[in-house]
PDB file of N, CA and C in Angstrom:
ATOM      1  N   UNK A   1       0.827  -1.171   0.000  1.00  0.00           N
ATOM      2  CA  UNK A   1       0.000   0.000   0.000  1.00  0.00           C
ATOM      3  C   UNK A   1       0.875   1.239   0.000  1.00  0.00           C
ATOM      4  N   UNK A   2       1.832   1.171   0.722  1.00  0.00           N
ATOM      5  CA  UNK A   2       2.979   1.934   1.041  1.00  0.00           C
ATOM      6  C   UNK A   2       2.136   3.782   1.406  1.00  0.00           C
ATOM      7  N   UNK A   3       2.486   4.376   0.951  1.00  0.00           N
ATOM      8  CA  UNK A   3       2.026   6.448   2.029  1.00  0.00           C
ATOM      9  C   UNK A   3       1.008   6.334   1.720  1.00  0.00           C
ATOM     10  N   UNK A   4       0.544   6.357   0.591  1.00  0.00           N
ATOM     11  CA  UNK A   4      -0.650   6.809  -0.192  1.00  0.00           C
ATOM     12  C   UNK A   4      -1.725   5.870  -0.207  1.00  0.00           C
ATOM     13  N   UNK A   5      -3.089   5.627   0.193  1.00  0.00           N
ATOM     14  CA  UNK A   5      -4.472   4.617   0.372  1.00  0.00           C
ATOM     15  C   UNK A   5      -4.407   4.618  -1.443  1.00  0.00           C
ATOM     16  N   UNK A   6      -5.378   3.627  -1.794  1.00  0.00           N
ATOM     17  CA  UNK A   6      -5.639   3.315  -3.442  1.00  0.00           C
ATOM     18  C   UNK A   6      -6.217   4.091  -3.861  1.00  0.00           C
ATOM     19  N   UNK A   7      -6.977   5.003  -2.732  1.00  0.00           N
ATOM     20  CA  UNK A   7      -8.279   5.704  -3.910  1.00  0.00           C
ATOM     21  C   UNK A   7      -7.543   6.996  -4.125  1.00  0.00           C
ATOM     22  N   UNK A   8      -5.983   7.630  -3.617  1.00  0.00           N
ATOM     23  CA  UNK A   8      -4.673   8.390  -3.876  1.00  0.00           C
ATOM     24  C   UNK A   8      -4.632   7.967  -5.672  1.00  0.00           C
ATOM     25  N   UNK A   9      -5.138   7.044  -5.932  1.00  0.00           N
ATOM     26  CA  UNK A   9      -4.498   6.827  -7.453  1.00  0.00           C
ATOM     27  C   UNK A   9      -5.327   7.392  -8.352  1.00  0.00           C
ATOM     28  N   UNK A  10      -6.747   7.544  -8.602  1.00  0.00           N
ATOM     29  CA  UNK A  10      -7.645   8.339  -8.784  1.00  0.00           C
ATOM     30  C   UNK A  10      -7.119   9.732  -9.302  1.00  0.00           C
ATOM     31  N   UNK A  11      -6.271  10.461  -8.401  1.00  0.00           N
ATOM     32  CA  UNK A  11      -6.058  11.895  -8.479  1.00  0.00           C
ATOM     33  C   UNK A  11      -4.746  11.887  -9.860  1.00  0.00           C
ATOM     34  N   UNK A  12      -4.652  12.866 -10.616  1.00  0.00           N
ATOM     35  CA  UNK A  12      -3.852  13.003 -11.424  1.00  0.00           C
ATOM     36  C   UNK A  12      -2.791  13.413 -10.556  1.00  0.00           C
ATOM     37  N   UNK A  13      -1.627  12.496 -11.624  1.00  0.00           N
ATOM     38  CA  UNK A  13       0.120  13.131 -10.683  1.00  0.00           C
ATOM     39  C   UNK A  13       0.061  14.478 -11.102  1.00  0.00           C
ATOM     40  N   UNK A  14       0.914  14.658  -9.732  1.00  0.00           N
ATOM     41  CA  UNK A  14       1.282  15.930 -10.237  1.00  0.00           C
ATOM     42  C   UNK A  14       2.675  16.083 -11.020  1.00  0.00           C
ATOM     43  N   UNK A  15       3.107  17.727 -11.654  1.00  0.00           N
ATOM     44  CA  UNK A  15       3.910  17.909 -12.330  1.00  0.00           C
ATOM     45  C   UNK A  15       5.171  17.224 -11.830  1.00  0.00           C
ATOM     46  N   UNK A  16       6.346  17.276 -12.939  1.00  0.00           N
ATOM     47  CA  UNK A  16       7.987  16.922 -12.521  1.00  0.00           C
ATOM     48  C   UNK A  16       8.252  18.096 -12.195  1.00  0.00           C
ATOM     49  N   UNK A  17       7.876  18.947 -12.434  1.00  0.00           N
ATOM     50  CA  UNK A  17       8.530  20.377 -11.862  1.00  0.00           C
ATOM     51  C   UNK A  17       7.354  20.982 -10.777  1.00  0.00           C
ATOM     52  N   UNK A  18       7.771  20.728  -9.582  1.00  0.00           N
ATOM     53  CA  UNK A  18       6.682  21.433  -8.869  1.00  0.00           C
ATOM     54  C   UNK A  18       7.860  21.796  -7.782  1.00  0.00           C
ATOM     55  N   UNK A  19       6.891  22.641  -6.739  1.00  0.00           N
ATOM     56  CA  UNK A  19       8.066  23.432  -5.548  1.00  0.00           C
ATOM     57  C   UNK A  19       8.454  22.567  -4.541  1.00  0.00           C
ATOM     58  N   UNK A  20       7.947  21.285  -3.779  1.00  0.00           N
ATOM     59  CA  UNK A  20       8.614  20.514  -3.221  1.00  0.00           C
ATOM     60  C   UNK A  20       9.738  19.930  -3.830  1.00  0.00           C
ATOM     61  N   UNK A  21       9.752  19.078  -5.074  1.00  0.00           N
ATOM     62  CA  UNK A  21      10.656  18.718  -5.902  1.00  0.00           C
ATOM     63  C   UNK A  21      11.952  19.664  -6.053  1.00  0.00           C
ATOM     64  N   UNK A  22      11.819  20.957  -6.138  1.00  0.00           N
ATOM     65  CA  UNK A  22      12.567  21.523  -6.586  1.00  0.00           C
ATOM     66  C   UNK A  22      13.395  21.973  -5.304  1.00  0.00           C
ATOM     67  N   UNK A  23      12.633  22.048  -4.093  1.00  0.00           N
ATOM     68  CA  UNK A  23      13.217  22.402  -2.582  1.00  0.00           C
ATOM     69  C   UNK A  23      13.433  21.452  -2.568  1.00  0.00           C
ATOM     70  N   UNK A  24      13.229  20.342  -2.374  1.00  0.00           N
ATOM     71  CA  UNK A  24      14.461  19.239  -1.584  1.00  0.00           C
ATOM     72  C   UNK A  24      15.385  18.637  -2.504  1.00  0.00           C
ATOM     73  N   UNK A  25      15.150  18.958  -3.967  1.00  0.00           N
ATOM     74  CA  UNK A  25      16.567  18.576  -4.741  1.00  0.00           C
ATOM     75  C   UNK A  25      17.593  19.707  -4.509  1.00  0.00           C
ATOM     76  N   UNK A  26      17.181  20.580  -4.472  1.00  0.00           N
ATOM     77  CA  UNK A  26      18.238  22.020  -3.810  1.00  0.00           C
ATOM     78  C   UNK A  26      19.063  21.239  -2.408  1.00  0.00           C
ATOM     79  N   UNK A  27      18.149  20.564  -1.582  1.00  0.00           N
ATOM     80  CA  UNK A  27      18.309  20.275   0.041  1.00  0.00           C
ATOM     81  C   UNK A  27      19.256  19.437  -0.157  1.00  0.00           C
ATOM     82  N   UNK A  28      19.317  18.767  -1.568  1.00  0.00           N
ATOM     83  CA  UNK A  28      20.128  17.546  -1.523  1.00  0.00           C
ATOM     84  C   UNK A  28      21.631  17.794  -1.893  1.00  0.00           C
ATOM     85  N   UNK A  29      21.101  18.931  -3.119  1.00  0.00           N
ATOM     86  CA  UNK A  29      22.756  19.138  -3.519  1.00  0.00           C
ATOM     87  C   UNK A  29      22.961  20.019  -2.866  1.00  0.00           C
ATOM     88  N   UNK A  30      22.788  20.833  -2.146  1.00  0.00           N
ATOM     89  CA  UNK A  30      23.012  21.694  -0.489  1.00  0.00           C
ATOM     90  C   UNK A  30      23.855  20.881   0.055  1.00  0.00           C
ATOM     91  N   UNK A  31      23.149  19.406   0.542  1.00  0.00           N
ATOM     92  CA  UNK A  31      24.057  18.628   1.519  1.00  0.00           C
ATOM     93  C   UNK A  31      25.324  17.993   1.088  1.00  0.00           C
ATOM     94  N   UNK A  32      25.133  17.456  -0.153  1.00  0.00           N
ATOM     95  CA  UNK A  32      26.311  17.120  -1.304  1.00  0.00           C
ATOM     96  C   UNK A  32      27.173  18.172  -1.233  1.00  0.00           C
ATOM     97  N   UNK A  33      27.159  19.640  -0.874  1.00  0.00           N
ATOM     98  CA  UNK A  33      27.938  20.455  -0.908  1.00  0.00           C
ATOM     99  C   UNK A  33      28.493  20.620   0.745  1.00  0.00           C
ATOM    100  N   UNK A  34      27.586  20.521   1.452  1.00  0.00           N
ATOM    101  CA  UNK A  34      28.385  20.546   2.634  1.00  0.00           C
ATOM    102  C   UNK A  34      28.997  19.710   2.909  1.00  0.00           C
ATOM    103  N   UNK A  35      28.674  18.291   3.010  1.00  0.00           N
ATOM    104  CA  UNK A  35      29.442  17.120   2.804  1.00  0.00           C
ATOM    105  C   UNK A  35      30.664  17.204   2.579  1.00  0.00           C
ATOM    106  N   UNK A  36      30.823  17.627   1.150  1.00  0.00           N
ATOM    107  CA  UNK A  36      32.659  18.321   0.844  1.00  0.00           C
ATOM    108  C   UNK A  36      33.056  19.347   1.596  1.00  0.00           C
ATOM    109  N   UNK A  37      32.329  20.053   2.072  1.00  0.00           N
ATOM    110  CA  UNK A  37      33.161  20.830   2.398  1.00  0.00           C
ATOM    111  C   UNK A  37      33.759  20.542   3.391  1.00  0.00           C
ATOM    112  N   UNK A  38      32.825  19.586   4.279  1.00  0.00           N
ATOM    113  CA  UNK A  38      33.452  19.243   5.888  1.00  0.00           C
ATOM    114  C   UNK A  38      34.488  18.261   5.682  1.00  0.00           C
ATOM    115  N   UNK A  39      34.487  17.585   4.609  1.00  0.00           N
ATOM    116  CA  UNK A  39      35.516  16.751   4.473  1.00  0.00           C
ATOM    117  C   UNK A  39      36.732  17.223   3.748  1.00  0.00           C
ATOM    118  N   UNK A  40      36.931  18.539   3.704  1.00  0.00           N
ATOM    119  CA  UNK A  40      37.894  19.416   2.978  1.00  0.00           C
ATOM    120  C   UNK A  40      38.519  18.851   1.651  1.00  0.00           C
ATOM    121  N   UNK A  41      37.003  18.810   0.587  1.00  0.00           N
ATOM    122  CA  UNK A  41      37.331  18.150  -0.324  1.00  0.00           C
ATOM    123  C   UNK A  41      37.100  19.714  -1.475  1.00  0.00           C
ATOM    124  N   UNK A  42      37.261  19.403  -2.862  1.00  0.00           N
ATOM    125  CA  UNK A  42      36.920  20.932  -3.024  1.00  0.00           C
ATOM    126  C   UNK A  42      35.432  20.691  -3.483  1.00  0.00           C
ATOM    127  N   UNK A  43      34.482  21.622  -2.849  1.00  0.00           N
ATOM    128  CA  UNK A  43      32.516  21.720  -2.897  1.00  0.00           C
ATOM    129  C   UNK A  43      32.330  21.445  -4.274  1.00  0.00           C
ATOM    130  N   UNK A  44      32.717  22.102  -5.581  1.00  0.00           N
ATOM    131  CA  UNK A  44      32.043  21.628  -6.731  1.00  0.00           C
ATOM    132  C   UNK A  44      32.374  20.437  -7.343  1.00  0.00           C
ATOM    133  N   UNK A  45      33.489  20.324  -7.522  1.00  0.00           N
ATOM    134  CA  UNK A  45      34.429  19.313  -7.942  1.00  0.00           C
ATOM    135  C   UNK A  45      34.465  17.925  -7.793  1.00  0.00           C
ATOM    136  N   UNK A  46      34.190  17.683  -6.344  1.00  0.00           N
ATOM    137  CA  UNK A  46      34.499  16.352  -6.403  1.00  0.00           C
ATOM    138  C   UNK A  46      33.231  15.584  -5.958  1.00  0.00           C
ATOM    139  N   UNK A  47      32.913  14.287  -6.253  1.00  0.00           N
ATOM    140  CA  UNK A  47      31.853  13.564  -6.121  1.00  0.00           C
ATOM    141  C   UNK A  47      30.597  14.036  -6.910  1.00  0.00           C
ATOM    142  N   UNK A  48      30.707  14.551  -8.058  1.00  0.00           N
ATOM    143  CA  UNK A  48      29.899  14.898  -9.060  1.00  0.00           C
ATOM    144  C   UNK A  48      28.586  13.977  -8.770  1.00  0.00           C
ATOM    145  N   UNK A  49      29.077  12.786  -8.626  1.00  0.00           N
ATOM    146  CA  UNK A  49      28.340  11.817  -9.113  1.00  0.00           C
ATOM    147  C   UNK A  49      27.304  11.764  -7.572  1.00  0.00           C
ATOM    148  N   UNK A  50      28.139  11.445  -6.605  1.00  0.00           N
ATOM    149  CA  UNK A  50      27.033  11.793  -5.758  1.00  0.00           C
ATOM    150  C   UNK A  50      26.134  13.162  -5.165  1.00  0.00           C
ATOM    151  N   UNK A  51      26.527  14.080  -6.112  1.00  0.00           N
ATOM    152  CA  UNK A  51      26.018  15.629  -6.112  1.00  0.00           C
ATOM    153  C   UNK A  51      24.131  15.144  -6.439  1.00  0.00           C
ATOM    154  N   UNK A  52      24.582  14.863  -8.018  1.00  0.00           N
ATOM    155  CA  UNK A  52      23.665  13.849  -8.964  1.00  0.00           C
ATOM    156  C   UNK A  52      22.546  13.058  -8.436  1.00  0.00           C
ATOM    157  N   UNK A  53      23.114  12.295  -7.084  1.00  0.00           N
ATOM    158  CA  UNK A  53      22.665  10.895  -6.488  1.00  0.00           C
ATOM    159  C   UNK A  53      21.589  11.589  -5.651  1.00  0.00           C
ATOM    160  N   UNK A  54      21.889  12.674  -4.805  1.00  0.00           N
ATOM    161  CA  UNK A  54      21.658  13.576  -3.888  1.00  0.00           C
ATOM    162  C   UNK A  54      20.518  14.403  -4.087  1.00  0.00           C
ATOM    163  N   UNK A  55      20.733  14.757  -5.595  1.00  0.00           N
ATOM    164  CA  UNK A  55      19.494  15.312  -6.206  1.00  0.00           C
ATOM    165  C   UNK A  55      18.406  15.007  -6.254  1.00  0.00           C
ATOM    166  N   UNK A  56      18.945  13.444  -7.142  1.00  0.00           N
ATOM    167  CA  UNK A  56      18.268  12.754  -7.380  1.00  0.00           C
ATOM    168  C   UNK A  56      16.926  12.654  -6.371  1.00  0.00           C
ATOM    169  N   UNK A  57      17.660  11.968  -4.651  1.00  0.00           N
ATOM    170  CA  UNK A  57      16.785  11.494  -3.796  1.00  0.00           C
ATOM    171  C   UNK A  57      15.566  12.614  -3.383  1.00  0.00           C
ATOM    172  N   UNK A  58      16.727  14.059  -3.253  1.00  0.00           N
ATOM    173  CA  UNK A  58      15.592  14.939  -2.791  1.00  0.00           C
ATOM    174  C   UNK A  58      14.443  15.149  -3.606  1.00  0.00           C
ATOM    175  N   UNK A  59      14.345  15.006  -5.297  1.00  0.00           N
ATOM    176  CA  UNK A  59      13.799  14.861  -5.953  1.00  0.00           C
ATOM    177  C   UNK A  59      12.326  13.981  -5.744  1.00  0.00           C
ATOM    178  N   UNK A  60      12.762  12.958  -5.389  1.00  0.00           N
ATOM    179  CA  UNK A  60      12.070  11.575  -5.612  1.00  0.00           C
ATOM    180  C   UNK A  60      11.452  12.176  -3.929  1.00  0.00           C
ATOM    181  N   UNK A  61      11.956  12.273  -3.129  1.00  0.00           N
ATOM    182  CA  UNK A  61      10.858  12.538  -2.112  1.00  0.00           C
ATOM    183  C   UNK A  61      10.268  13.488  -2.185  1.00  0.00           C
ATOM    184  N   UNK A  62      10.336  14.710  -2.273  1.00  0.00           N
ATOM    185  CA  UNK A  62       9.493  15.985  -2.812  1.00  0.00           C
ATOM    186  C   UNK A  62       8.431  15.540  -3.890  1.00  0.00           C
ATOM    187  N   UNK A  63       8.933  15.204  -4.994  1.00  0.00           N
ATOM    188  CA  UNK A  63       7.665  14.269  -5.985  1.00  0.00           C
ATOM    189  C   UNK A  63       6.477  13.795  -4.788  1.00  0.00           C
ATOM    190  N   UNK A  64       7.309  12.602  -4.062  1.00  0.00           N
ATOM    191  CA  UNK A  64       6.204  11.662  -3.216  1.00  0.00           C
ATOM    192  C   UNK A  64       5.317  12.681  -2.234  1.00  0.00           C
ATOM    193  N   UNK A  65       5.841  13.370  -1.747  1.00  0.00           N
ATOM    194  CA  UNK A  65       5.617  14.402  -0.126  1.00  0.00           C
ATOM    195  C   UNK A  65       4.411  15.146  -1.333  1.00  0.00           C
ATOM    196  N   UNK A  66       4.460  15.551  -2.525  1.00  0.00           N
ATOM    197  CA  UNK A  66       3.600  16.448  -3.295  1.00  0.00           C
ATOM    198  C   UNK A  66       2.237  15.764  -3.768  1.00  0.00           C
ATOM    199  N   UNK A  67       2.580  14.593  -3.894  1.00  0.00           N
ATOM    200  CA  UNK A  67       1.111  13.583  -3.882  1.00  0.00           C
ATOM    201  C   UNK A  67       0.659  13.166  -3.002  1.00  0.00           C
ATOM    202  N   UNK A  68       1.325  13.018  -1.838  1.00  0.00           N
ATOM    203  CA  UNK A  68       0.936  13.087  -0.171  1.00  0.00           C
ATOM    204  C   UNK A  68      -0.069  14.174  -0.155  1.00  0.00           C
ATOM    205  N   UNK A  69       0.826  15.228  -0.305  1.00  0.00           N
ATOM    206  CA  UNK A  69      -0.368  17.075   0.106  1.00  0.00           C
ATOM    207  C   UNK A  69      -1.007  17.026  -0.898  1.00  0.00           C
ATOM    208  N   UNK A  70      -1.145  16.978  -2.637  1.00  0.00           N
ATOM    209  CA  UNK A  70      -2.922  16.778  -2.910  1.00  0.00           C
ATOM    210  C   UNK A  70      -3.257  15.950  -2.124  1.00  0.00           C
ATOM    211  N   UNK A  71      -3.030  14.914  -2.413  1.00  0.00           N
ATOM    212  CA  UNK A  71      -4.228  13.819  -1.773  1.00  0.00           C
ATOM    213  C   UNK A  71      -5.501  13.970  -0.329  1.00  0.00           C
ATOM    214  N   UNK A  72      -4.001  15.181   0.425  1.00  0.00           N
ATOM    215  CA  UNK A  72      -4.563  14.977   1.674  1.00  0.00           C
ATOM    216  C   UNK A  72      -5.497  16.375   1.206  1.00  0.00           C
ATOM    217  N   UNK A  73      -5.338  17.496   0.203  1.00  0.00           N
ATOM    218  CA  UNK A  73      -5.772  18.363   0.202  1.00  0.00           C
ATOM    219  C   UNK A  73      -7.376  17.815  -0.293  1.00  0.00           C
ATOM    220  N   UNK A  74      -7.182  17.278  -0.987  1.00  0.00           N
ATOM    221  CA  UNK A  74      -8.492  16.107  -1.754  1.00  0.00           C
ATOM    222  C   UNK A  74      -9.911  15.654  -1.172  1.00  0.00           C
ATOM    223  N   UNK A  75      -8.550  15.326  -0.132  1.00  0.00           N
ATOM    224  CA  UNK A  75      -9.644  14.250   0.905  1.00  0.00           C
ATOM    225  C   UNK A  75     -10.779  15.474   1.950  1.00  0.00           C
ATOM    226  N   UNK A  76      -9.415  16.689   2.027  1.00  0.00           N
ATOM    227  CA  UNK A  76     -10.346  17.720   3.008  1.00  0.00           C
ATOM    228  C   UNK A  76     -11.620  18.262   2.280  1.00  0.00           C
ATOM    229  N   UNK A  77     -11.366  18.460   0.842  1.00  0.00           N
ATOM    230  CA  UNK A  77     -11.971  19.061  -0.141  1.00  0.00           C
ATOM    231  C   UNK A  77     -13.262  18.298  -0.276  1.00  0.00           C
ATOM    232  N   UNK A  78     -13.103  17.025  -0.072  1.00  0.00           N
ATOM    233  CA  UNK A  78     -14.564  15.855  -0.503  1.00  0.00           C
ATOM    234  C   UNK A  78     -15.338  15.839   0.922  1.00  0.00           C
ATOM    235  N   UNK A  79     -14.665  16.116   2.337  1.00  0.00           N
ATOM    236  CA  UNK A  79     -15.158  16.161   3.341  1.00  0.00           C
ATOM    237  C   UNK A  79     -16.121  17.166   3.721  1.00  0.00           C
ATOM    238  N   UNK A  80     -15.232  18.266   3.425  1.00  0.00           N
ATOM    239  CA  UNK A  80     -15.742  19.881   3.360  1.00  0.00           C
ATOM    240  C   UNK A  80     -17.089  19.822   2.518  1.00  0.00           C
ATOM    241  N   UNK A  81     -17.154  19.113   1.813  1.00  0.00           N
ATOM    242  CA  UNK A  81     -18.298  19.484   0.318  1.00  0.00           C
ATOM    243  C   UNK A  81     -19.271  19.095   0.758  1.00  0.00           C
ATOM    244  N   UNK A  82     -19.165  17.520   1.632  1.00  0.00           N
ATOM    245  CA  UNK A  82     -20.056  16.547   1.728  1.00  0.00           C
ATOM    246  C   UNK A  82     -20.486  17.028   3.107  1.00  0.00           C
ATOM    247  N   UNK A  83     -20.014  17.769   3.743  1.00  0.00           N
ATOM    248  CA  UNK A  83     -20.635  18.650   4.774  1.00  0.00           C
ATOM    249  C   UNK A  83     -21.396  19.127   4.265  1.00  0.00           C
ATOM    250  N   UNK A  84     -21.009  20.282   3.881  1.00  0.00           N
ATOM    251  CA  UNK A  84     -21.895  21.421   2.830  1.00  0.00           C
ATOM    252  C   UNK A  84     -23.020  20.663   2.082  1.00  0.00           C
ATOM    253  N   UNK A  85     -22.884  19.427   1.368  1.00  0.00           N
ATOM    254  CA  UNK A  85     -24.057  19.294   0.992  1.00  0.00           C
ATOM    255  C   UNK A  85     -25.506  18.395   2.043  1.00  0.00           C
ATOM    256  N   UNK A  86     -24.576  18.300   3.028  1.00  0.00           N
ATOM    257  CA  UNK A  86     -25.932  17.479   3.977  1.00  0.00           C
ATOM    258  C   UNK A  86     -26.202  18.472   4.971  1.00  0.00           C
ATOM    259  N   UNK A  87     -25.907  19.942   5.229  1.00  0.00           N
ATOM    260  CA  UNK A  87     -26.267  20.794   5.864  1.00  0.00           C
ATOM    261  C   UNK A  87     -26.653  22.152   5.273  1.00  0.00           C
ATOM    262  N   UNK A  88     -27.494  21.711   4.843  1.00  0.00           N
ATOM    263  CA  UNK A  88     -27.926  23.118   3.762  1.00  0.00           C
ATOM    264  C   UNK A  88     -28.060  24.158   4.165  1.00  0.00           C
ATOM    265  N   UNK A  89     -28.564  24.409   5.536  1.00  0.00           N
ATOM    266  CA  UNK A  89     -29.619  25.372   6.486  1.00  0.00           C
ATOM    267  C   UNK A  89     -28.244  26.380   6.980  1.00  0.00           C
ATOM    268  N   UNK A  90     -27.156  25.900   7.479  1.00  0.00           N
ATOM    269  CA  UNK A  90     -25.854  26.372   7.800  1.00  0.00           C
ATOM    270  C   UNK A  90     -25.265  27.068   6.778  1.00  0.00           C
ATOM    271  N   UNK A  91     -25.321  27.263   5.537  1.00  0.00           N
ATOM    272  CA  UNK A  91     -24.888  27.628   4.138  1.00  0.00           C
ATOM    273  C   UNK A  91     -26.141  27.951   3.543  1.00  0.00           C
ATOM    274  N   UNK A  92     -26.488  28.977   3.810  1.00  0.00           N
ATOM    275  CA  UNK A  92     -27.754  29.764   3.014  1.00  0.00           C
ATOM    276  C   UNK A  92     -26.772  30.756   2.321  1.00  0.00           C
ATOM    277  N   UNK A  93     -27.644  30.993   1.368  1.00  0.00           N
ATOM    278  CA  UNK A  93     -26.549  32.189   0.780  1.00  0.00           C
ATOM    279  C   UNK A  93     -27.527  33.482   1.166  1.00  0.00           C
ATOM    280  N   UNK A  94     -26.885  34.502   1.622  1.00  0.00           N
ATOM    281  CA  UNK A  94     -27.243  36.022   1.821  1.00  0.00           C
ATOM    282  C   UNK A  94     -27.904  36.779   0.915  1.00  0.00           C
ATOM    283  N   UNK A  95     -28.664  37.779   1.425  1.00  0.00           N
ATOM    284  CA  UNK A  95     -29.390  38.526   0.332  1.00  0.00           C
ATOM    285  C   UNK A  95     -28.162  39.412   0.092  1.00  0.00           C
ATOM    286  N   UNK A  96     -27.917  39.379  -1.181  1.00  0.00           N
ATOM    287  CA  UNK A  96     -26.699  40.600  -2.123  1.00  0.00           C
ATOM    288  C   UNK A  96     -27.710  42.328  -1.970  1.00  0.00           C
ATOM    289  N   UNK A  97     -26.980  42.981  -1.432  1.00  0.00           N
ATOM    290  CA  UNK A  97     -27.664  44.063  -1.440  1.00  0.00           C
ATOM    291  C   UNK A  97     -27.097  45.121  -2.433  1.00  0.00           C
ATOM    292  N   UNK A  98     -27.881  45.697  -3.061  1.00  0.00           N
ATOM    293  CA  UNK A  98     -27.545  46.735  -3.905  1.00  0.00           C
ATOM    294  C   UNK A  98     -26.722  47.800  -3.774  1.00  0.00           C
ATOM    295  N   UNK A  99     -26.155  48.304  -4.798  1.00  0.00           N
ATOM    296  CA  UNK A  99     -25.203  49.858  -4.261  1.00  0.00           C
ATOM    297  C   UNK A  99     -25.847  50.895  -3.908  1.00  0.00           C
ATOM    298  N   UNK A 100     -27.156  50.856  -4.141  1.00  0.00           N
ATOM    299  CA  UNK A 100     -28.102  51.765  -3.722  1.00  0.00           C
ATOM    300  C   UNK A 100     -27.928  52.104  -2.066  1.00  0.00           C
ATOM    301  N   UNK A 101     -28.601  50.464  -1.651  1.00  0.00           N
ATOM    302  CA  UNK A 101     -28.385  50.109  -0.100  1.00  0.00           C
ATOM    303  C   UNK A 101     -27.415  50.571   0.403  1.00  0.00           C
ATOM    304  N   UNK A 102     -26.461  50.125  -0.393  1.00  0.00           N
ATOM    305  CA  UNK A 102     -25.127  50.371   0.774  1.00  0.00           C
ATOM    306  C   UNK A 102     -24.710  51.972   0.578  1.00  0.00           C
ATOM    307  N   UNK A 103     -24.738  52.746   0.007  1.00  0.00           N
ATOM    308  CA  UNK A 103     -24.905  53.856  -0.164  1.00  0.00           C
ATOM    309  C   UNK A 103     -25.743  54.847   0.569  1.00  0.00           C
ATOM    310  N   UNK A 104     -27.086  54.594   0.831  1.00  0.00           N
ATOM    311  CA  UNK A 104     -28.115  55.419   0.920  1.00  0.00           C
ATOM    312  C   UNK A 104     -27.535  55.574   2.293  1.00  0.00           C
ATOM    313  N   UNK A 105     -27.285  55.114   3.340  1.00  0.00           N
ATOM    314  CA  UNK A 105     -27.035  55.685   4.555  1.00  0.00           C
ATOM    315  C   UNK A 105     -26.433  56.708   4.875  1.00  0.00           C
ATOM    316  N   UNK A 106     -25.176  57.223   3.742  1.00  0.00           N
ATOM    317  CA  UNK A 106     -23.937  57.896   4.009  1.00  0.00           C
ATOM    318  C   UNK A 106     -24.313  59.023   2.802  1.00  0.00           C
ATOM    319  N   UNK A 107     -25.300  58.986   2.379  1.00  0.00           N
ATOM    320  CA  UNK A 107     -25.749  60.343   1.323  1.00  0.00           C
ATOM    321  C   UNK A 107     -25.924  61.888   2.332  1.00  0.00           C
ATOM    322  N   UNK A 108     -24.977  62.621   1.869  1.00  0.00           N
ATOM    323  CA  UNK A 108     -24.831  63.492   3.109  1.00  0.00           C
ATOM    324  C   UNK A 108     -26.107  64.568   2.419  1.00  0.00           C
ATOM    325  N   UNK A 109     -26.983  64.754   1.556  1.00  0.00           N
ATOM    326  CA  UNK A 109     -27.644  65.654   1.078  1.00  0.00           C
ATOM    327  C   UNK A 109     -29.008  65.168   1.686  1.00  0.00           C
ATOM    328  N   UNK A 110     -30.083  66.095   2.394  1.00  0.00           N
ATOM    329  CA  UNK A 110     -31.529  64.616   2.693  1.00  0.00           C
ATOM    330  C   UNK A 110     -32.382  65.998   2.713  1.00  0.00           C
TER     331      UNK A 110
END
């Protein structure tokens, strides 16, 4: 089953480029960079490959963490509704009052 329940599959993925993805692949080659540095290696240069690797992961969890938050946004969204629709009386909609109305009080001429 693994993070996500089945009915998570339903929802369209989201993009490869979205802002979690892109923050924790930053987070990754961030750490790939500190990494060298603490090991007084030189920061761009060396371990390319696990710069890459690093990316990679933050990547792949930001992706996952981003279908986590729709899903969960989803689920509030179908809850919220299905409120709203079995409590009608709580959700009346207001009488819209005219510009007239809202006006006429503050007409300084009478």
């Amino acid at each position: 089953m693994g993070l996500l329940p089945d009915e998570a599959k339903r929802l369209p993925p989201p993009g490869i480029l979205n802002r979690n993805s892109v923050w924790f692949g930053l987070c990754g080659w961030a750490t790939a960079m500190l990494h060298n540095s603490l090991n007084r290696r030189p920061a761009f240069k060396a371990g390319v490959h696990r710069q890459a690797l690093f990316i990679t992961v933050g990547w792949f969890i930001g992706y996952h963490l981003t279908k986590y938050e729709n899903y969960k946004h989803a689920s509030l969204n179908r809850d919220m509704n299905e409120y709203v629709r079995r409590h009608p009386v709580e959700f009346q909609e207001k009488e819209r009052k005219t510009f007239a109305e809202i006006v006429e009080p503050f007409h300084p001429i009478r």
